[in-house]
N, C-alpha and C. Protein backbone atom coordinates (compact mmCIF):
# COMPACT_ATOMS: atom_id res chain seq x y z
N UNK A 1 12.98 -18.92 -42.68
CA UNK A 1 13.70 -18.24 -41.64
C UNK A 1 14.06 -16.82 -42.05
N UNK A 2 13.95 -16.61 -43.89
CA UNK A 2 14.78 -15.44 -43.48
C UNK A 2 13.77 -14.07 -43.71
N UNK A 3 12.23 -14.52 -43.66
CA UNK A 3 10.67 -14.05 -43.74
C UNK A 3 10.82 -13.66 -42.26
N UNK A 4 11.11 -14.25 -41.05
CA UNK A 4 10.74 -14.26 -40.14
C UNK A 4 11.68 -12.96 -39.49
N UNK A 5 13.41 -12.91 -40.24
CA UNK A 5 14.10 -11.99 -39.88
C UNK A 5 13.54 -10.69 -40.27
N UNK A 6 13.35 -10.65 -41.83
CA UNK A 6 13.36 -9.41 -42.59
C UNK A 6 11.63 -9.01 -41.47
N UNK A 7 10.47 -9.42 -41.27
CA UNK A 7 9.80 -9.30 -40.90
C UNK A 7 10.22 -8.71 -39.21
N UNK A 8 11.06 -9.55 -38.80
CA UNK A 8 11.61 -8.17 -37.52
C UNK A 8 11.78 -7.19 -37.85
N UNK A 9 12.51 -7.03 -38.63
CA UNK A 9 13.93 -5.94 -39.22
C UNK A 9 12.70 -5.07 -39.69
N UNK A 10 11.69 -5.15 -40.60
CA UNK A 10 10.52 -4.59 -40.47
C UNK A 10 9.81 -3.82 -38.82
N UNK A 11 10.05 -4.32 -38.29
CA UNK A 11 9.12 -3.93 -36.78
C UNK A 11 10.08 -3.11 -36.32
N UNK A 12 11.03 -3.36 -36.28
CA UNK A 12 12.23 -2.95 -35.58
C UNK A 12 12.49 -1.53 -36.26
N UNK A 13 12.04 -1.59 -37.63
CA UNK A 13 12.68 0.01 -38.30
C UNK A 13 11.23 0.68 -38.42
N UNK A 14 10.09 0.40 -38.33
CA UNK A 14 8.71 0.71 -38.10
C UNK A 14 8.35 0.97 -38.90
N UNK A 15 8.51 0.07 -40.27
CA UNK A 15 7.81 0.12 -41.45
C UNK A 15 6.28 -0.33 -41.41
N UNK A 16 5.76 -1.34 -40.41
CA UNK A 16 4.65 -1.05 -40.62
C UNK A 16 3.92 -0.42 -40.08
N UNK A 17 3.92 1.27 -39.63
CA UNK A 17 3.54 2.63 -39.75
C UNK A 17 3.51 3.46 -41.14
N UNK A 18 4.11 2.95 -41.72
CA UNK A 18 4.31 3.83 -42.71
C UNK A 18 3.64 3.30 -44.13
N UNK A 19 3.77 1.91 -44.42
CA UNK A 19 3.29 1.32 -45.57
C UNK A 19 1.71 1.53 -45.62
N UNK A 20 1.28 1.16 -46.73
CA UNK A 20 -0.11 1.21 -47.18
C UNK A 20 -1.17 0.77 -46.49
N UNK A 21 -1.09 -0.37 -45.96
CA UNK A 21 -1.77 -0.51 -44.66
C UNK A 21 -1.09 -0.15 -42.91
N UNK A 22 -0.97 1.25 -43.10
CA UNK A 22 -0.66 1.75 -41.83
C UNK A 22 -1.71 2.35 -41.27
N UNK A 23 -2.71 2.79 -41.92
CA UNK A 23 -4.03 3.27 -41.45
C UNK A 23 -4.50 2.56 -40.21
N UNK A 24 -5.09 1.01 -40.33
CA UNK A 24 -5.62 0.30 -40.04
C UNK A 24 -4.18 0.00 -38.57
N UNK A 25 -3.26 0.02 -38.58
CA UNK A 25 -2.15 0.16 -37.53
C UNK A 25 -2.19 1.05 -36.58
N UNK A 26 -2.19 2.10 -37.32
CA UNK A 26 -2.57 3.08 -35.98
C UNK A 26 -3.71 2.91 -35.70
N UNK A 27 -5.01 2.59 -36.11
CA UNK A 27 -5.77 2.69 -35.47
C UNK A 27 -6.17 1.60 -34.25
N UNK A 28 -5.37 0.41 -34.55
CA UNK A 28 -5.17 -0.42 -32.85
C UNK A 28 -4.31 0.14 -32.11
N UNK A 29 -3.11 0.83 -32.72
CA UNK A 29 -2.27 1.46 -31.47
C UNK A 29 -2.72 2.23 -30.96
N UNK A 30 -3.61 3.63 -31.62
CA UNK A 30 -4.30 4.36 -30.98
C UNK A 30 -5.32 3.91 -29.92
N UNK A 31 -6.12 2.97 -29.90
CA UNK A 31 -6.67 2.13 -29.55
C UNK A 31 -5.92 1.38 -28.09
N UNK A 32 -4.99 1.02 -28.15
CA UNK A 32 -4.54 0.26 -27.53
C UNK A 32 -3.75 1.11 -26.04
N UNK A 33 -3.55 2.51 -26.56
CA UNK A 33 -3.07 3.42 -26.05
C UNK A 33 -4.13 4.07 -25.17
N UNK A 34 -5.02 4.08 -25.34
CA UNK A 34 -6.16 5.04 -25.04
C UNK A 34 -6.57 3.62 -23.84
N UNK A 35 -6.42 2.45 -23.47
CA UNK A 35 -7.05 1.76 -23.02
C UNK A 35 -5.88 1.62 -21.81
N UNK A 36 -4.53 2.19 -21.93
CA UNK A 36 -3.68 2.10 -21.43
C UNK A 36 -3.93 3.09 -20.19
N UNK A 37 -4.19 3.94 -21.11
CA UNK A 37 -4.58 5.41 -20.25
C UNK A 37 -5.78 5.30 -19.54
N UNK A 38 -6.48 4.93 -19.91
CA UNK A 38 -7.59 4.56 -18.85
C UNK A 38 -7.45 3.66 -17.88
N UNK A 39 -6.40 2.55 -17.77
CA UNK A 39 -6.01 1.76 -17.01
C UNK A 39 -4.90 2.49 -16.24
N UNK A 40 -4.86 3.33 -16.33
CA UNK A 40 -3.28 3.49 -15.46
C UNK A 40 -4.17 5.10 -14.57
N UNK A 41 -5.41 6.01 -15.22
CA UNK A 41 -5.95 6.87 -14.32
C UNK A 41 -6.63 5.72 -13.47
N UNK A 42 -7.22 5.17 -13.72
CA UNK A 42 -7.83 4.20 -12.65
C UNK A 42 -7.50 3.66 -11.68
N UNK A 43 -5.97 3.02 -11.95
CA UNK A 43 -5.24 2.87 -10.59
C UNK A 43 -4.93 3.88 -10.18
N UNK A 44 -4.85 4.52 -10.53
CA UNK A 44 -4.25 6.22 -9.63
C UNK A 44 -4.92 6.36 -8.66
N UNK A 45 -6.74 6.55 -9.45
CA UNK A 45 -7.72 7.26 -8.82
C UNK A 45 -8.42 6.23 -7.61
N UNK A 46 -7.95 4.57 -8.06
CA UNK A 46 -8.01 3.54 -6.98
C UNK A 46 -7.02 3.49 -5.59
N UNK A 47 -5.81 3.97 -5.77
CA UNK A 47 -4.88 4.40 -4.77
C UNK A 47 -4.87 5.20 -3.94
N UNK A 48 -5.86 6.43 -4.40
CA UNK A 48 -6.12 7.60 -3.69
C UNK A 48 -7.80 7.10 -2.78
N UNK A 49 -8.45 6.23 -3.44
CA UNK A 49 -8.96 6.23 -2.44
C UNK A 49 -9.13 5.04 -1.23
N UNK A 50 -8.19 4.13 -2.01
CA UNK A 50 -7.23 3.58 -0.57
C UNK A 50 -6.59 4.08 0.82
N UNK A 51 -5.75 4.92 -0.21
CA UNK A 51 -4.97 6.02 0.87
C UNK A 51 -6.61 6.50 2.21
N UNK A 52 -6.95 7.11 1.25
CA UNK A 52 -8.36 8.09 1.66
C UNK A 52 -9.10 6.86 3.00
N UNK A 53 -9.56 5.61 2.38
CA UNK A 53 -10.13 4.89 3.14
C UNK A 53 -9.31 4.31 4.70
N UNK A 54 -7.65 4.27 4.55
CA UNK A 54 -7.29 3.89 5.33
C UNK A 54 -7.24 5.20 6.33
N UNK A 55 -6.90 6.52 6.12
CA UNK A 55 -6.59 7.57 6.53
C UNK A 55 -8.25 7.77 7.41
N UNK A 56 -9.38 7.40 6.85
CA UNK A 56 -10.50 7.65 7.66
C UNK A 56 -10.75 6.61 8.26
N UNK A 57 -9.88 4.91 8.74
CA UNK A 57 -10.05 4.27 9.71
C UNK A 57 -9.35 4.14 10.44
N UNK A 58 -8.58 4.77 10.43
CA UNK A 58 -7.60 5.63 11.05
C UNK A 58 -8.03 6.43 12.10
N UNK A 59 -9.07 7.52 11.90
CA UNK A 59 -9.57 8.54 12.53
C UNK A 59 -10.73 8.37 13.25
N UNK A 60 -11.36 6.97 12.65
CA UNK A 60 -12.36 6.53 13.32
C UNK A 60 -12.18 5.71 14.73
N UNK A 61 -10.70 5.11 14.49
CA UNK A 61 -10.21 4.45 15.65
C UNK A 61 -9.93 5.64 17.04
N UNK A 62 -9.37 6.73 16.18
CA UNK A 62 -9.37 7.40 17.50
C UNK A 62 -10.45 8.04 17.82
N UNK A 63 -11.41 8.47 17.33
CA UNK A 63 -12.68 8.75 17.90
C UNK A 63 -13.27 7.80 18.75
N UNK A 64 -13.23 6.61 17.97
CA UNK A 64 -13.74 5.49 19.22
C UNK A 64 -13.07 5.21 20.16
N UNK A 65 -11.98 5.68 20.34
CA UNK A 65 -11.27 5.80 21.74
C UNK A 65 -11.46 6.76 22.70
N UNK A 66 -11.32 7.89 21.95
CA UNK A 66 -12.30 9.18 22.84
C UNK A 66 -13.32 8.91 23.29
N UNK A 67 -14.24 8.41 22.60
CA UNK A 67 -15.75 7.78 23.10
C UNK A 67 -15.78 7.26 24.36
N UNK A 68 -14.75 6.26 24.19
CA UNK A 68 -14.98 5.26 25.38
C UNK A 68 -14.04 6.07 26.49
N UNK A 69 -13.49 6.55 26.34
CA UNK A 69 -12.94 7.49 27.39
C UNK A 69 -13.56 8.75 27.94
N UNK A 70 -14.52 9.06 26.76
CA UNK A 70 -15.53 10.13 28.03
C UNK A 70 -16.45 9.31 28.47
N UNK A 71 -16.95 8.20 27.90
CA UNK A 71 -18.30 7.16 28.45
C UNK A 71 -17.67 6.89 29.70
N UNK A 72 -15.86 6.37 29.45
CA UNK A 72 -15.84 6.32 31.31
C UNK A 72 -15.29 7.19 32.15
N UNK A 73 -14.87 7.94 32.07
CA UNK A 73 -15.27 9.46 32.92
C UNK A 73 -16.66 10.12 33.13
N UNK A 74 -17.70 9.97 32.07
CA UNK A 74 -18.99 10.30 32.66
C UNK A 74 -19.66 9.20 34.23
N UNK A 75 -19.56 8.14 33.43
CA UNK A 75 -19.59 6.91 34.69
C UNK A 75 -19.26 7.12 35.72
N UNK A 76 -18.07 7.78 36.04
CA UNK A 76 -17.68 7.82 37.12
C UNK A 76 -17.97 9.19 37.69
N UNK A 77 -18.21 10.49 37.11
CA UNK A 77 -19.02 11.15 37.32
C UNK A 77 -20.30 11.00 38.14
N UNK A 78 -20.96 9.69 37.61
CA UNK A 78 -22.61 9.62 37.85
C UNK A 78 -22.41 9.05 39.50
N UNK A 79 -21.17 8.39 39.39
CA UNK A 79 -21.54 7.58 40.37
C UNK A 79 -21.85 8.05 41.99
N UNK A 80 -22.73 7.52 42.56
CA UNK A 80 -23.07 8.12 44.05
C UNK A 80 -22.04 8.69 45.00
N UNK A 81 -20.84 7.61 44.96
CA UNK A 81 -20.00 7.94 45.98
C UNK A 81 -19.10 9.72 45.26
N UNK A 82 -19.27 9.77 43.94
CA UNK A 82 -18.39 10.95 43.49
C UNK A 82 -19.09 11.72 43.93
N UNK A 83 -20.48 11.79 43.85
CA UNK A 83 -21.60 12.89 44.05
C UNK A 83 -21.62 13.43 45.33
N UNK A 84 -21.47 12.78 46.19
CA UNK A 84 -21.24 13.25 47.47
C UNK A 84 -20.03 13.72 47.89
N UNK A 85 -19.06 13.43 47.26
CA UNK A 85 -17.56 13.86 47.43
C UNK A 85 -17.59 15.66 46.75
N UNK A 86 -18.32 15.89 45.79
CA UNK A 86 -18.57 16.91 45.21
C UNK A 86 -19.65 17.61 46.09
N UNK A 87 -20.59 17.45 46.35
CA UNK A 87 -21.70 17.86 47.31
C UNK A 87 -20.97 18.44 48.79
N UNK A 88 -19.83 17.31 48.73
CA UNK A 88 -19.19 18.24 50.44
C UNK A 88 -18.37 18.94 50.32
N UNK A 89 -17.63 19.23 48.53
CA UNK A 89 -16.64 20.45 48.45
C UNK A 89 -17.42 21.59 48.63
N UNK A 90 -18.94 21.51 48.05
CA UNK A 90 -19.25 22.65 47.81
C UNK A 90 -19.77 23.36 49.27
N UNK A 91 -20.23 22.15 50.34
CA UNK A 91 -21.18 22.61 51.58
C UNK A 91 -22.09 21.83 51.77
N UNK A 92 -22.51 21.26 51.13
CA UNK A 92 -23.79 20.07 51.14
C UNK A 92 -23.57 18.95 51.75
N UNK A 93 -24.55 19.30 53.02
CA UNK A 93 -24.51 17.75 53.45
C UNK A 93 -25.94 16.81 53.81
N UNK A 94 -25.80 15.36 53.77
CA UNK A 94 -26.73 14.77 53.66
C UNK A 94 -27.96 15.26 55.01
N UNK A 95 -29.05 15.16 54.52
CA UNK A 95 -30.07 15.63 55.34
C UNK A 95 -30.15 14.36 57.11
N UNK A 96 -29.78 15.16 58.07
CA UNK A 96 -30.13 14.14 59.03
C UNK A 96 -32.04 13.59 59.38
N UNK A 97 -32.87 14.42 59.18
CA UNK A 97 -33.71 14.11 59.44
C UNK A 97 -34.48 13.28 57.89
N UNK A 98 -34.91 11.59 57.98
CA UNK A 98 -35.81 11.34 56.79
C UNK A 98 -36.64 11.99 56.62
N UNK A 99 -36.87 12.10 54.95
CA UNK A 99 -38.16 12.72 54.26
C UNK A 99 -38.93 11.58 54.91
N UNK A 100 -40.53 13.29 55.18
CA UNK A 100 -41.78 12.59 55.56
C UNK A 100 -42.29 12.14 53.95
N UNK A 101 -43.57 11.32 54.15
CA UNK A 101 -44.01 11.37 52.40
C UNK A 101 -45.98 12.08 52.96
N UNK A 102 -46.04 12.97 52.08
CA UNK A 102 -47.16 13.98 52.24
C UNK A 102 -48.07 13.25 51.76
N UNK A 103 -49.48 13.09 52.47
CA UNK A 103 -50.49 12.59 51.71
C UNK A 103 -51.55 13.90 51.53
N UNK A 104 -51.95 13.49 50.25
CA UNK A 104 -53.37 14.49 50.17
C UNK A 104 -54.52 14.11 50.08
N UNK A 105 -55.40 14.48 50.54
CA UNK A 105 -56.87 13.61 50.56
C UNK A 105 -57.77 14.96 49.88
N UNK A 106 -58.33 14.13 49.42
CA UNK A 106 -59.37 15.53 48.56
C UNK A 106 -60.87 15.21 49.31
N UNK A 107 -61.73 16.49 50.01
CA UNK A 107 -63.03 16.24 50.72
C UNK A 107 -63.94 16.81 49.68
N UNK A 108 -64.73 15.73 49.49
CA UNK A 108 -66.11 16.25 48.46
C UNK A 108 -67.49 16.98 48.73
């Protein structure tokens, strides 16, 4: 038990940094540090493009809303009865007499 104290009391005052085999110590902490750091830019750089991904389905939703909101305003544009409603602001009105249909005959 009292291996197990002095062996805290060791960690605790950071003697093993300093003793003869401290070489081989830092070089897992260094180690261990460097893996830290690469784990912690990674979530960063994973967060940002979360952010990023939600922020562009986001923008895609409202584009596809625009979409469908000029698709139905063009529609109703096309439609016959608008066309004529527009045709009589301007002066245009439907022809009373039917088109003839022209034939051509070719003589050899």
């Amino acid at each position: 038990m009292l291996k197990v104290k002095r062996n805290i009391y060791d960690i605790l005052r950071g003697s093993f940094l300093t003793d003869e085999s401290a070489f081989s110590n830092w070089k897992v902490i260094l180690f261990i540090v460097s893996l830290l750091l690469i784990t912690i830019t990674s979530a960063h750089n994973i967060d940002k493009k979360v952010i990023k991904i939600a922020e562009l389905n986001k923008k895609k939703r409202e584009l596809r809303a625009a979409y469908v909101d000029t698709g139905t305003i063009l529609m109703r544009m096309k439609m016959e009865s608008s066309i004529r409603e527009n045709a009589l602001k301007i002066g245009l009105k439907p022809s009373e007499t039917p088109p003839e249909k022209i034939k051509v005959t070719y003589k050899d």
